[in-house]
N, C-alpha and C. Protein backbone atom coordinates (compact mmCIF):
# COMPACT_ATOMS: atom_id res chain seq x y z
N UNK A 1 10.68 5.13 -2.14
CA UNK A 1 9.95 5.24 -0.89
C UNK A 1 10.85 5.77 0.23
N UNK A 2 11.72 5.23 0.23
CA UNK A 2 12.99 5.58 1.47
C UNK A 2 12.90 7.57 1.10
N UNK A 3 13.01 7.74 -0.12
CA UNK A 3 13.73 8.91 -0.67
C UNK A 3 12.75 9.83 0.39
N UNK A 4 11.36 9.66 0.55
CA UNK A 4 10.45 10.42 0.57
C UNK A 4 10.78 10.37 2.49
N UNK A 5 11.37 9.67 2.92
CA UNK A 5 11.77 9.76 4.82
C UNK A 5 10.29 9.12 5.01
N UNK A 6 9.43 7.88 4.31
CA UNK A 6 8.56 7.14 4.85
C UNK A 6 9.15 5.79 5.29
N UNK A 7 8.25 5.55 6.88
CA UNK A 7 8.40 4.48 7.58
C UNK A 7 7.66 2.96 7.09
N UNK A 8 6.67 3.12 6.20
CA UNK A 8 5.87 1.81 5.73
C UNK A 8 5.56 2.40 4.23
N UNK A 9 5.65 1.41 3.45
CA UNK A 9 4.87 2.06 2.25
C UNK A 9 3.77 2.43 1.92
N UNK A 10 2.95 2.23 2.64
CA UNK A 10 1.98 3.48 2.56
C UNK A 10 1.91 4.99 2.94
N UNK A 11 2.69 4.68 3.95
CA UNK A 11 3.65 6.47 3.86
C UNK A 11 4.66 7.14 2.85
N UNK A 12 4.94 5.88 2.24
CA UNK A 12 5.52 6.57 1.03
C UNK A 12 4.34 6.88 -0.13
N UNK A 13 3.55 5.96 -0.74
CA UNK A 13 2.46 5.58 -1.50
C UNK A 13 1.92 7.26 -1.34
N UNK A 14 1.38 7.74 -0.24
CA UNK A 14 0.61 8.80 0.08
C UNK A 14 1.40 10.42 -0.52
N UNK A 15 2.93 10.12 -0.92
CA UNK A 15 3.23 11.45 -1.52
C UNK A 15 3.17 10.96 -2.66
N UNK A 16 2.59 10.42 -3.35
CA UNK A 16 2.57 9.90 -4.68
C UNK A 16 1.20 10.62 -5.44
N UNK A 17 1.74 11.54 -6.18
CA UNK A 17 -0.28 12.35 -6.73
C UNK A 17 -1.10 11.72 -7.57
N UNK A 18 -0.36 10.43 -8.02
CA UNK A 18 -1.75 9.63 -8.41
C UNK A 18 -2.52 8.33 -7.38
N UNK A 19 -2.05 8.70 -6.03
CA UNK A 19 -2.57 7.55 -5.06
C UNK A 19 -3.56 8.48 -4.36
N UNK A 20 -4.24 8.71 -4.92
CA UNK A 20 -5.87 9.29 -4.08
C UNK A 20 -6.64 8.51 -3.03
N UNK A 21 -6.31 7.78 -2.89
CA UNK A 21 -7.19 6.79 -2.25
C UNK A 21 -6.34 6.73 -0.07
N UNK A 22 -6.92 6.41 0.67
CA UNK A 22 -6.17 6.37 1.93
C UNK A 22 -6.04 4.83 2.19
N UNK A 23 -5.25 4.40 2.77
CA UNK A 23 -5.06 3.34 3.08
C UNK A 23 -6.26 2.97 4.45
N UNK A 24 -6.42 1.68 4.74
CA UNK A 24 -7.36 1.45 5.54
C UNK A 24 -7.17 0.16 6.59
N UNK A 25 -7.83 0.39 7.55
CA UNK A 25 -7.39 -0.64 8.82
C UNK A 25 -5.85 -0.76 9.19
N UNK A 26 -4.98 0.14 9.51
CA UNK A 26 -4.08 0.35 9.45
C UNK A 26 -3.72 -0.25 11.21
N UNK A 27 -4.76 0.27 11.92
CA UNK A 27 -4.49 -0.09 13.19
C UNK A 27 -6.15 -1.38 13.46
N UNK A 28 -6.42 -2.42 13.91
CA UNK A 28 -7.47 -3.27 13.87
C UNK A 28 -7.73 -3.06 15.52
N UNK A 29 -9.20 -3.24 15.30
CA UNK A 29 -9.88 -3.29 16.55
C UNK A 29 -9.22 -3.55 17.96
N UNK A 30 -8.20 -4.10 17.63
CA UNK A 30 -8.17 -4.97 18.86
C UNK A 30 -6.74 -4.49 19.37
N UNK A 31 -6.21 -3.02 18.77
CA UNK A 31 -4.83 -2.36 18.55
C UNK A 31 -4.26 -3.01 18.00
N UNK A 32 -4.11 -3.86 17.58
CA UNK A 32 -2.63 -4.67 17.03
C UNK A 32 -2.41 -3.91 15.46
N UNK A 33 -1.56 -4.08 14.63
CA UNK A 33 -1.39 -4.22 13.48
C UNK A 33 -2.26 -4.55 12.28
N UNK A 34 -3.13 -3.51 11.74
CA UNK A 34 -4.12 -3.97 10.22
C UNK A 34 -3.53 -4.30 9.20
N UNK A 35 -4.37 -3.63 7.84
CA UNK A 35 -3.67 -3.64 6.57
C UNK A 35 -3.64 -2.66 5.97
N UNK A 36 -2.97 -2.06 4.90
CA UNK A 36 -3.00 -0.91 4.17
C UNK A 36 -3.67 -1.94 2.70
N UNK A 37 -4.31 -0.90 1.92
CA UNK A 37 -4.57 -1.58 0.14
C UNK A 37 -3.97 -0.11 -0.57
N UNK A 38 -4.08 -0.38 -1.61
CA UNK A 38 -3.29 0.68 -2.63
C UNK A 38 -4.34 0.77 -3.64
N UNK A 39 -4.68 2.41 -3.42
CA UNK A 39 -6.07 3.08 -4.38
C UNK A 39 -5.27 4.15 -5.13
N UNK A 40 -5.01 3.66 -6.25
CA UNK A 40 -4.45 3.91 -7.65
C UNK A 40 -5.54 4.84 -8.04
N UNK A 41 -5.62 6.79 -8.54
CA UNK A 41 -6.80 7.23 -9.48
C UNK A 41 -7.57 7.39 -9.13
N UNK A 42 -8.14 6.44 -7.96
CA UNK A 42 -9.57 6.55 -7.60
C UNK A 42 -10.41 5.55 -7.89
N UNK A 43 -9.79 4.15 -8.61
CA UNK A 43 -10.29 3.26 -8.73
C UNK A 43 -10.72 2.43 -8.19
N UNK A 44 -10.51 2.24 -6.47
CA UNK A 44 -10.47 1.42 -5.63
C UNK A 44 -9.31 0.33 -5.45
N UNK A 45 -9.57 -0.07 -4.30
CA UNK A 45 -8.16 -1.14 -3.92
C UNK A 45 -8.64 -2.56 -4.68
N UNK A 46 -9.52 -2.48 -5.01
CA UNK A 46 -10.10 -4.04 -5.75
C UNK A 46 -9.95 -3.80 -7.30
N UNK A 47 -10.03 -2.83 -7.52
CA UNK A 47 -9.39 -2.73 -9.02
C UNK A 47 -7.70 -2.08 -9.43
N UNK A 48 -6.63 -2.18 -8.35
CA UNK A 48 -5.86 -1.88 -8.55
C UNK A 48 -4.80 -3.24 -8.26
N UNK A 49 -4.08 -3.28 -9.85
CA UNK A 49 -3.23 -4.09 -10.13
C UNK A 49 -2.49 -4.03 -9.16
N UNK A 50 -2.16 -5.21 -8.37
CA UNK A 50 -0.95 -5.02 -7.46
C UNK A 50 0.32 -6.37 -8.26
N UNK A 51 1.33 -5.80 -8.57
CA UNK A 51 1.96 -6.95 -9.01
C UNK A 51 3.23 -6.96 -7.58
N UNK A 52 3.81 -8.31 -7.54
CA UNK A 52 4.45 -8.72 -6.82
C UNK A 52 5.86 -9.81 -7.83
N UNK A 53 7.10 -8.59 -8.15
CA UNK A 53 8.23 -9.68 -8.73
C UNK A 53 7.31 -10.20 -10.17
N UNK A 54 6.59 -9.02 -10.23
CA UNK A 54 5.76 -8.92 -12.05
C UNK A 54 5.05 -10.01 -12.20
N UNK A 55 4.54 -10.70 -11.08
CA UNK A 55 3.40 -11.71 -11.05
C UNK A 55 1.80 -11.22 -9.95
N UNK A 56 0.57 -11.38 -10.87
CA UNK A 56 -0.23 -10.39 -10.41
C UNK A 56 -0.48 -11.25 -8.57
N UNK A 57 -0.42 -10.33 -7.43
CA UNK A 57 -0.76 -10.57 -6.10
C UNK A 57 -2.43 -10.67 -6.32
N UNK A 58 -3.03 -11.41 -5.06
CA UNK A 58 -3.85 -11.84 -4.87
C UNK A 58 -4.81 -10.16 -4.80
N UNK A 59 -5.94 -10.63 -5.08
CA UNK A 59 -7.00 -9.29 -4.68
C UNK A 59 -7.06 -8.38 -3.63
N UNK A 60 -6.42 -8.35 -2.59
CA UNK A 60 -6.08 -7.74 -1.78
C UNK A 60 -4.61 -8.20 -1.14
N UNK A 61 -3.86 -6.98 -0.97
CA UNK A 61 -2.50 -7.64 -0.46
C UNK A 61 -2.13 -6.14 0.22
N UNK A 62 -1.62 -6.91 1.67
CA UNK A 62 -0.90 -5.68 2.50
C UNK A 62 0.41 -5.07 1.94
N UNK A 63 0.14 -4.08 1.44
CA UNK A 63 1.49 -3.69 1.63
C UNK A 63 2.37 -3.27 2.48
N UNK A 64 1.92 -3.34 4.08
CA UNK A 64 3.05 -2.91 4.95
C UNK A 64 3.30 -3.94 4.92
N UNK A 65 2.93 -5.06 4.28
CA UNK A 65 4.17 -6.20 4.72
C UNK A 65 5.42 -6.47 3.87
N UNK A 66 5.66 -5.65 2.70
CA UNK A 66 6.65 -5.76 1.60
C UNK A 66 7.81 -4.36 2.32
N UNK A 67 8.70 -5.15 2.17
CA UNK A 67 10.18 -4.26 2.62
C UNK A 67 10.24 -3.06 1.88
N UNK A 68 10.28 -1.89 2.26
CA UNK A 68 10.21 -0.05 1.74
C UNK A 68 11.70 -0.37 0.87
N UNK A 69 12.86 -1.08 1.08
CA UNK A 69 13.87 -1.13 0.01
C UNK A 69 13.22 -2.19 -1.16
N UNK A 70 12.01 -3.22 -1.31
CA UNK A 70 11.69 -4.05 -2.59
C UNK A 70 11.00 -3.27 -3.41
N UNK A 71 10.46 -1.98 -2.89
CA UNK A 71 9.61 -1.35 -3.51
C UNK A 71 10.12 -0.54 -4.80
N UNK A 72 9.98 -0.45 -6.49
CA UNK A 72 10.60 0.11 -7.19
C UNK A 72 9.33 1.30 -7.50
């Protein structure tokens, strides 16, 4: 992710050609800080495995909140 000069991982995620999908609520109503999900294919963010330290994360999980160096 770093390699690619992205600031959150979803800016990295997005030069990736099998992440078709856009991340969403990135900025929330109210300006503050949203969430990104990760759309793997085209499958949606509810059908994409997110593992966390190879244990499966909950059904939806931000990834701007995981450090751009944990990311392999």
């Amino acid at each position: 992710m770093i390699e690619f000069g992205a600031n959150t991982p979803a800016e990295g995620l997005r030069q990736l050609p099998s992440f078709v999908g856009t991340t969403s609520n990135e900025n929330d109503s109210n300006g503050g800080n949203g969430s990104a999900e990760v759309n793997l294919r085209g499958y949606g963010a509810e059908n994409t495995l997110t593992l966390i330290n190879g244990r499966r994360a909950f059904s939806f999980e931000d990834i701007n909140a995981l450090a751009l160096g944990a990311i392999d």
